[in-house]
Structures are given as C-alpha cells and as structure tokens.
N, C-alpha and C. Protein backbone atom coordinates (compact mmCIF):
# COMPACT_ATOMS: atom_id res chain seq x y z
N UNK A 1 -3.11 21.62 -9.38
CA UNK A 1 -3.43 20.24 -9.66
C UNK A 1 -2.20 19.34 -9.44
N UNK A 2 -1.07 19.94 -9.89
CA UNK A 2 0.07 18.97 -9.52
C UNK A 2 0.66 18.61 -7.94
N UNK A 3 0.29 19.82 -7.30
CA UNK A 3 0.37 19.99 -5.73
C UNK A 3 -0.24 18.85 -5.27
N UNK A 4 -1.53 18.73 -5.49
CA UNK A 4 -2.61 17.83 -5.05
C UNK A 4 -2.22 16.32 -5.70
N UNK A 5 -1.60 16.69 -6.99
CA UNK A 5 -1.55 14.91 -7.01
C UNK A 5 -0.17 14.37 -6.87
N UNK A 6 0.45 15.11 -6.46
CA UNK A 6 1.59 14.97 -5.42
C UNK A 6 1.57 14.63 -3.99
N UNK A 7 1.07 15.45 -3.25
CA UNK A 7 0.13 15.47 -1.93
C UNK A 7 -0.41 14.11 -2.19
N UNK A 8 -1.35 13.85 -2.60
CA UNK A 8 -2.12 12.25 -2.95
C UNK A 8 -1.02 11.37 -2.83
N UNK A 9 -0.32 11.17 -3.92
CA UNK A 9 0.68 10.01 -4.42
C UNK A 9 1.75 9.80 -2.83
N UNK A 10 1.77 11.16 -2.62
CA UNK A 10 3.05 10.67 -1.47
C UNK A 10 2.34 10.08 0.00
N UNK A 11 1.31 10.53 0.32
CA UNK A 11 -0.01 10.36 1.65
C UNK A 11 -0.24 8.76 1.34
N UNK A 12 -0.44 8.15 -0.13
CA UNK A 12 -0.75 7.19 -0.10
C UNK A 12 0.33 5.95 -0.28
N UNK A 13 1.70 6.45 -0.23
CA UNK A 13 2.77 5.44 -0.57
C UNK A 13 2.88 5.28 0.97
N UNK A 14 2.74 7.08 1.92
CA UNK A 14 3.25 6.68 3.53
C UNK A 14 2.25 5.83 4.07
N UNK A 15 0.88 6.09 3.80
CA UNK A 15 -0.05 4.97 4.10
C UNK A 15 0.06 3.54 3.98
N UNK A 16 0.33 3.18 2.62
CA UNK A 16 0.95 1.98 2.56
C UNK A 16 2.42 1.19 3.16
N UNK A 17 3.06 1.95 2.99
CA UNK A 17 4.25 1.78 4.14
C UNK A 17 3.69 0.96 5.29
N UNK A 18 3.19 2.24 6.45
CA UNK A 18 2.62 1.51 7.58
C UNK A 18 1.62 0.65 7.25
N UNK A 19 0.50 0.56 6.14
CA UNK A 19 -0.05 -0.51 6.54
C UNK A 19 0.19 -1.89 5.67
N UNK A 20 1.43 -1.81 5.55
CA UNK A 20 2.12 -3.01 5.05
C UNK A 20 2.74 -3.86 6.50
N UNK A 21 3.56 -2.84 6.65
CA UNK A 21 4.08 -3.21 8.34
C UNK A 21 2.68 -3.80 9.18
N UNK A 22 1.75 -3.13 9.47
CA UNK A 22 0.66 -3.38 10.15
C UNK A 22 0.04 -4.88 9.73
N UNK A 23 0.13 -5.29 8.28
CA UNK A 23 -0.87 -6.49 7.84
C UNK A 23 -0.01 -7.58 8.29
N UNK A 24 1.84 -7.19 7.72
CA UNK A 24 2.78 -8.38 7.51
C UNK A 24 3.89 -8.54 8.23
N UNK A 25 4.30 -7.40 9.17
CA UNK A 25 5.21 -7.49 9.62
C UNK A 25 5.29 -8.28 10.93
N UNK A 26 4.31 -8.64 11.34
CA UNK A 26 4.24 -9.46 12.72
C UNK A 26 4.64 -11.00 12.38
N UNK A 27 4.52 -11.24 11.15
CA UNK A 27 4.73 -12.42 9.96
C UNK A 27 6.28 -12.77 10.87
N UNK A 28 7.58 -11.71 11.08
CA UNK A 28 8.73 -11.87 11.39
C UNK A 28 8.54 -12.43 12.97
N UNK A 29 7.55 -12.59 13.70
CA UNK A 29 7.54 -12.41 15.15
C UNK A 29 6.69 -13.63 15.54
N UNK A 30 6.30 -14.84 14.91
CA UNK A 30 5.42 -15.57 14.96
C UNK A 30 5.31 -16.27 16.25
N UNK A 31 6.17 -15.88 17.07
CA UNK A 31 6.08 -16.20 18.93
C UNK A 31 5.67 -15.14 19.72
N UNK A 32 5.06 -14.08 18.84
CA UNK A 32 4.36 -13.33 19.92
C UNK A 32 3.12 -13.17 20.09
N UNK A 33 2.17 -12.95 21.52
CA UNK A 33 0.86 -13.35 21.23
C UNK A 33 0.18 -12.90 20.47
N UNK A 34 -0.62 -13.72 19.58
CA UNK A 34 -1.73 -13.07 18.77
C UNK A 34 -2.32 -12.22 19.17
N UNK A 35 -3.15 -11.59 20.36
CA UNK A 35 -3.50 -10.68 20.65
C UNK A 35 -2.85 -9.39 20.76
N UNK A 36 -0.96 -9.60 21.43
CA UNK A 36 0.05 -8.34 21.24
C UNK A 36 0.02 -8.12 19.77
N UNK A 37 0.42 -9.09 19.04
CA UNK A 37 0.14 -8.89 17.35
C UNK A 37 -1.00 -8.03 17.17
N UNK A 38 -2.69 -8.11 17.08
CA UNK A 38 -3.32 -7.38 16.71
C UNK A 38 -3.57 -6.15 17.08
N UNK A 39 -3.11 -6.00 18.61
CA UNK A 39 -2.95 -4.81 19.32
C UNK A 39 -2.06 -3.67 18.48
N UNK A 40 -1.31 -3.76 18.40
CA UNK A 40 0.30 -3.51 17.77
C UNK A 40 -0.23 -3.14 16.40
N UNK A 41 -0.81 -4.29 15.67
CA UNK A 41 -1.22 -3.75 13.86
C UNK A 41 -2.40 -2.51 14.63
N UNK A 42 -3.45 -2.86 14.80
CA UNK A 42 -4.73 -2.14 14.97
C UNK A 42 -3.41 -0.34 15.09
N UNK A 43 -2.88 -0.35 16.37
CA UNK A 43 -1.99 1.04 16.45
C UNK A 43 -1.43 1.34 15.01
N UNK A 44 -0.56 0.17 14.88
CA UNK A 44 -0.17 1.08 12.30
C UNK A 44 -1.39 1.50 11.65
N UNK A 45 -2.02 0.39 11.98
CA UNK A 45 -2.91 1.01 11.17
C UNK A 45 -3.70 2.21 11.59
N UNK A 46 -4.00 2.58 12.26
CA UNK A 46 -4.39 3.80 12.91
C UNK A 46 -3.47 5.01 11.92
N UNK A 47 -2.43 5.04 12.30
CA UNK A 47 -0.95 5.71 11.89
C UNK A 47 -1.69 5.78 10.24
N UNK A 48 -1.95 4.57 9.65
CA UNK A 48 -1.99 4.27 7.91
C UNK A 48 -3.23 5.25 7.65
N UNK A 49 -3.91 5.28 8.68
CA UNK A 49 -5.90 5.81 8.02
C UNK A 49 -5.51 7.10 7.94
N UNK A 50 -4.72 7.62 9.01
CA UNK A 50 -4.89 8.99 9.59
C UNK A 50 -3.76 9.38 8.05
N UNK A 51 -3.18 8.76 6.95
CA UNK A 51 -2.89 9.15 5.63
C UNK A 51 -3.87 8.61 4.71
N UNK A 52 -4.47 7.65 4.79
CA UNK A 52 -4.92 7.27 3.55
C UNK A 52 -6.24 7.78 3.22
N UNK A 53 -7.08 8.63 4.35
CA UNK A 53 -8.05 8.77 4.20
C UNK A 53 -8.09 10.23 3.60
N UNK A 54 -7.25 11.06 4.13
CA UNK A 54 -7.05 12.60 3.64
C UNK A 54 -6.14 12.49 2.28
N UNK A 55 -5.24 11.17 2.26
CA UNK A 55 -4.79 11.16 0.26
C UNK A 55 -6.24 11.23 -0.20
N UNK A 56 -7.65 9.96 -0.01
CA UNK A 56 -8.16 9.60 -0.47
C UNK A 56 -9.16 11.05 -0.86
N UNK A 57 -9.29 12.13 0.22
CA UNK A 57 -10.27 13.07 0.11
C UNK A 57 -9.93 14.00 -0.69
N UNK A 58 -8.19 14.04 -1.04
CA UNK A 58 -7.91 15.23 -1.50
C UNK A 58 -7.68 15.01 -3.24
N UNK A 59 -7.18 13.52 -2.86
CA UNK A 59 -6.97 13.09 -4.45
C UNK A 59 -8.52 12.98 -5.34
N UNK A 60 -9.24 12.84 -4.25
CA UNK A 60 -11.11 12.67 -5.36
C UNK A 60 -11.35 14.06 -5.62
N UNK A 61 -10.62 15.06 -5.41
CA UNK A 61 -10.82 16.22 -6.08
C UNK A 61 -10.36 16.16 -7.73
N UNK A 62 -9.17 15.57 -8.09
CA UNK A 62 -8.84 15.34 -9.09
C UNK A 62 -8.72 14.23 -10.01
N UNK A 63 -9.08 12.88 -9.14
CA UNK A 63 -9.11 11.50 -9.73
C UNK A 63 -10.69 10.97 -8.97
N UNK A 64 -10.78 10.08 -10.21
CA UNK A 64 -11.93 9.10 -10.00
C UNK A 64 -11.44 8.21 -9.04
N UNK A 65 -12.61 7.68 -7.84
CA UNK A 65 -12.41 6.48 -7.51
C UNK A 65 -11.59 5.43 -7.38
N UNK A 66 -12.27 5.47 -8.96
CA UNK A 66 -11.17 3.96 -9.75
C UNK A 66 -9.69 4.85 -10.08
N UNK A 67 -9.40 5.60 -10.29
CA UNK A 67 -8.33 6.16 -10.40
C UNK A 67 -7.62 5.99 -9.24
N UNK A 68 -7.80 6.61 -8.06
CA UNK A 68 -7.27 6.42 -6.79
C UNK A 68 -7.29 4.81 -6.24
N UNK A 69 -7.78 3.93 -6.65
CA UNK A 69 -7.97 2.47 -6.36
C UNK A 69 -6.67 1.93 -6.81
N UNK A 70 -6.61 2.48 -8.05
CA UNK A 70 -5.49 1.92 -9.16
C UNK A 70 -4.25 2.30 -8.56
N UNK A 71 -4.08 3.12 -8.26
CA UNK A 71 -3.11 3.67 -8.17
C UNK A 71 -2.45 3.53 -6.56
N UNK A 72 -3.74 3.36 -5.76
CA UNK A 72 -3.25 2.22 -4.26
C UNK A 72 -2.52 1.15 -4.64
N UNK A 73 -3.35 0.41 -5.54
CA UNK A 73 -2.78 -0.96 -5.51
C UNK A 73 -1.35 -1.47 -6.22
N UNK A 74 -1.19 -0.18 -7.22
CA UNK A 74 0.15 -0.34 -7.93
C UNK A 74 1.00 0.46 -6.58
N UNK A 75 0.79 1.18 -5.67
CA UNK A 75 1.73 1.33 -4.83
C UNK A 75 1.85 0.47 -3.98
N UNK A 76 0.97 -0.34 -3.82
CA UNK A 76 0.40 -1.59 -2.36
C UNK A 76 1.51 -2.42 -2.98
N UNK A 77 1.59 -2.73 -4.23
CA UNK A 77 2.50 -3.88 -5.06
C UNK A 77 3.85 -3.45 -4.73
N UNK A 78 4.41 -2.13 -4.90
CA UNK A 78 5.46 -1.47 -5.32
C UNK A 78 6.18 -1.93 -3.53
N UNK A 79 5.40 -1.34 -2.84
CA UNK A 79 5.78 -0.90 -1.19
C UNK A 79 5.73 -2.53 -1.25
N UNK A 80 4.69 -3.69 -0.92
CA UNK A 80 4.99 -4.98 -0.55
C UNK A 80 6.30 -5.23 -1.09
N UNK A 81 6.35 -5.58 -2.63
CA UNK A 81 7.39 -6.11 -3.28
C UNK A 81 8.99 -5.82 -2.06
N UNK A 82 8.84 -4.32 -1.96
CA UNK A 82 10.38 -4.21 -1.62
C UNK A 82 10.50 -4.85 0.16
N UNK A 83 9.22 -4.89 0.74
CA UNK A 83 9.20 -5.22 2.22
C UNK A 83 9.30 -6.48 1.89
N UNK A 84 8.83 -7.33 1.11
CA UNK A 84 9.25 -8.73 0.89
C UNK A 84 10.36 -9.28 0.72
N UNK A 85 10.65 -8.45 0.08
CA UNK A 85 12.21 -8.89 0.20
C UNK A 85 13.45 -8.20 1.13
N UNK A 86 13.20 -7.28 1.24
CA UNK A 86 14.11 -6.05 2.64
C UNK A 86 13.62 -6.40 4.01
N UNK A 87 12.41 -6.51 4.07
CA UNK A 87 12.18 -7.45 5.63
C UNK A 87 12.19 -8.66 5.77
N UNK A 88 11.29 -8.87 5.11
CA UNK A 88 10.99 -10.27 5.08
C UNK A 88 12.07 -11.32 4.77
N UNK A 89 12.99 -10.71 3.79
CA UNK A 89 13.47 -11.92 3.34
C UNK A 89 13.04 -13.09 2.33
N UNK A 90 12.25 -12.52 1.96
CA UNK A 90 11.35 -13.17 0.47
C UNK A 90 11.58 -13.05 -0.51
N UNK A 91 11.92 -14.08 -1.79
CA UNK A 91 11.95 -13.84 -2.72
C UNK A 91 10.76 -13.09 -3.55
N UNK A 92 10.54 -12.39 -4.85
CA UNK A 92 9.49 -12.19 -5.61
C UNK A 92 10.07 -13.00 -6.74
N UNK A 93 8.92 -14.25 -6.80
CA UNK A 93 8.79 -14.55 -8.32
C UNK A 93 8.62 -13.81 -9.61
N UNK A 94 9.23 -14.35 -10.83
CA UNK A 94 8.94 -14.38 -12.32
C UNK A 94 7.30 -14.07 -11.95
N UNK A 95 6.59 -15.39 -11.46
CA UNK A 95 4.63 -15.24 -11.96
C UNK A 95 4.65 -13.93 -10.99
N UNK A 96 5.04 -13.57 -9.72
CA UNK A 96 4.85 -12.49 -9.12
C UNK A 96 4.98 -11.31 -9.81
N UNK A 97 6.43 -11.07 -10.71
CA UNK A 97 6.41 -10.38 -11.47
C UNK A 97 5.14 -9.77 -12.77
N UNK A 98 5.29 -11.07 -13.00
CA UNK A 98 3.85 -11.29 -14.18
C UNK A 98 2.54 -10.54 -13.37
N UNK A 99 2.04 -11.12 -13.01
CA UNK A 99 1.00 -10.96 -11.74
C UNK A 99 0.64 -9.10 -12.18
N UNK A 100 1.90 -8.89 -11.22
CA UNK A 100 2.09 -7.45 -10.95
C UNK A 100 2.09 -6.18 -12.30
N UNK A 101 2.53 -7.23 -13.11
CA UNK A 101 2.38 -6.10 -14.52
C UNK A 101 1.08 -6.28 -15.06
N UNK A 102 0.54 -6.91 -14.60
CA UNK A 102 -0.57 -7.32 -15.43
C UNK A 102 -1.38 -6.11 -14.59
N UNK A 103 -1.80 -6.02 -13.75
CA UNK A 103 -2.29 -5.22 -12.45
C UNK A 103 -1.84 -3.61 -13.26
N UNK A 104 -0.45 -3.65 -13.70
CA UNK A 104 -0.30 -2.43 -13.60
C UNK A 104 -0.82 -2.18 -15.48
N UNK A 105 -0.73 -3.12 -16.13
CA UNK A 105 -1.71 -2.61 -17.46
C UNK A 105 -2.87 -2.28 -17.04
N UNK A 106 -3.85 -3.36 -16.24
CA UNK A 106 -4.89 -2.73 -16.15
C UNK A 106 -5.52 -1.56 -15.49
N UNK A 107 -4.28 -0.79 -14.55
CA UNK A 107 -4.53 0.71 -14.07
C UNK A 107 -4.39 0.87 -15.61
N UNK A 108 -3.27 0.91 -16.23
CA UNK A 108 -3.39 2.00 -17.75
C UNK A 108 -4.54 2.11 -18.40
N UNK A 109 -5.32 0.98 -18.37
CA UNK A 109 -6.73 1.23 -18.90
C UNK A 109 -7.69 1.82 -17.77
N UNK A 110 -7.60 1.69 -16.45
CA UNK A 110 -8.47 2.66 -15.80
C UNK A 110 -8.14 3.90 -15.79
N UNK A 111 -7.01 4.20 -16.47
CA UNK A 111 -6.40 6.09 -16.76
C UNK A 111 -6.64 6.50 -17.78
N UNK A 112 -7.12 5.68 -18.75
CA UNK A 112 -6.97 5.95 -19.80
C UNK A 112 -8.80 6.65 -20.26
C-alpha cells in the first residue's frame, strides 16, 4: 500500500509539472503563434496524461476519487505556486496564500 501511494503521489506531482508548463508556460512567449503555442502544449500535455492517468488507475486502488482529486489539486497549487514564481516571475499573494490553505483544509476533510 505504501508502494502504490508513493507510485501515485510521485506520477501525479510529474504530471503536474508538465502540465503546468503545458497550460502556462507559453504565458513567457506571448510573440509566438498561437497555433505553435497550442501545438507545443497539446505535445506536454500528452507527456502529463501518459502520468496522470496510470497515477489515477493505480492510486483508485487505494484512494477514493475525491481522495485522488484532493490531492491533485493540493499538488496543482504546490507545483503552480513554485512555477509562478521560478518561471514566471510572479509574485504569490497573502489572499493567494489564504486561498490555498483553505483548499488544503478542505482536502483534510475529504481524508478524513
């Protein structure tokens, strides 16, 4: 069980990785054509499914749904946050902060 929700947790942080890059990173490139842009994401994301879908199959052996939802999105937060500011160049707000804990109480109640 710990294999597997290891396996899960790490499939779905590399997933998010690339499809963070894939949603936002063209954000840095705003002179290139929209179409090279979607070309380019559509390929990450490709890269993102071919993890997120086998976290998603292996982790519903041991988590609910909503368990595995929760636990995307507190990594979706975790992985943006640091590309926001390491690529991007973005600050994260105080309310961002807020925002984000709030998100992550309410996984504690979907674990709970």
């Amino acid at each position: 069980m710990l294999v597997k929700s290891l396996l899960t947790l790490s499939m779905l942080l590399i997933a998010n990785i690339f499809m963070t890059f894939a949603w936002y990173g063209h954000l840095k490139y705003k002179s290139v054509n929209l179409l090279v842009v979607i070309l380019i994401s559509w390929s990450i994301a490709f890269i993102e499914y071919c993890f997120q879908v086998p976290a998603n199959r292996i982790g519903s052996s041991i988590f609910s749904t909503a368990q595995l939802k929760a636990m995307q999105e507190i990594i979706t937060l975790t992985v943006f946050s640091a590309f926001s500011i390491f690529y991007l160049k973005e600050a994260v707000t105080l309310n961002h902060l807020i925002g984000f804990v709030l998100i992550i109480i309410a996984a504690y109640f979907i674990f709970k």
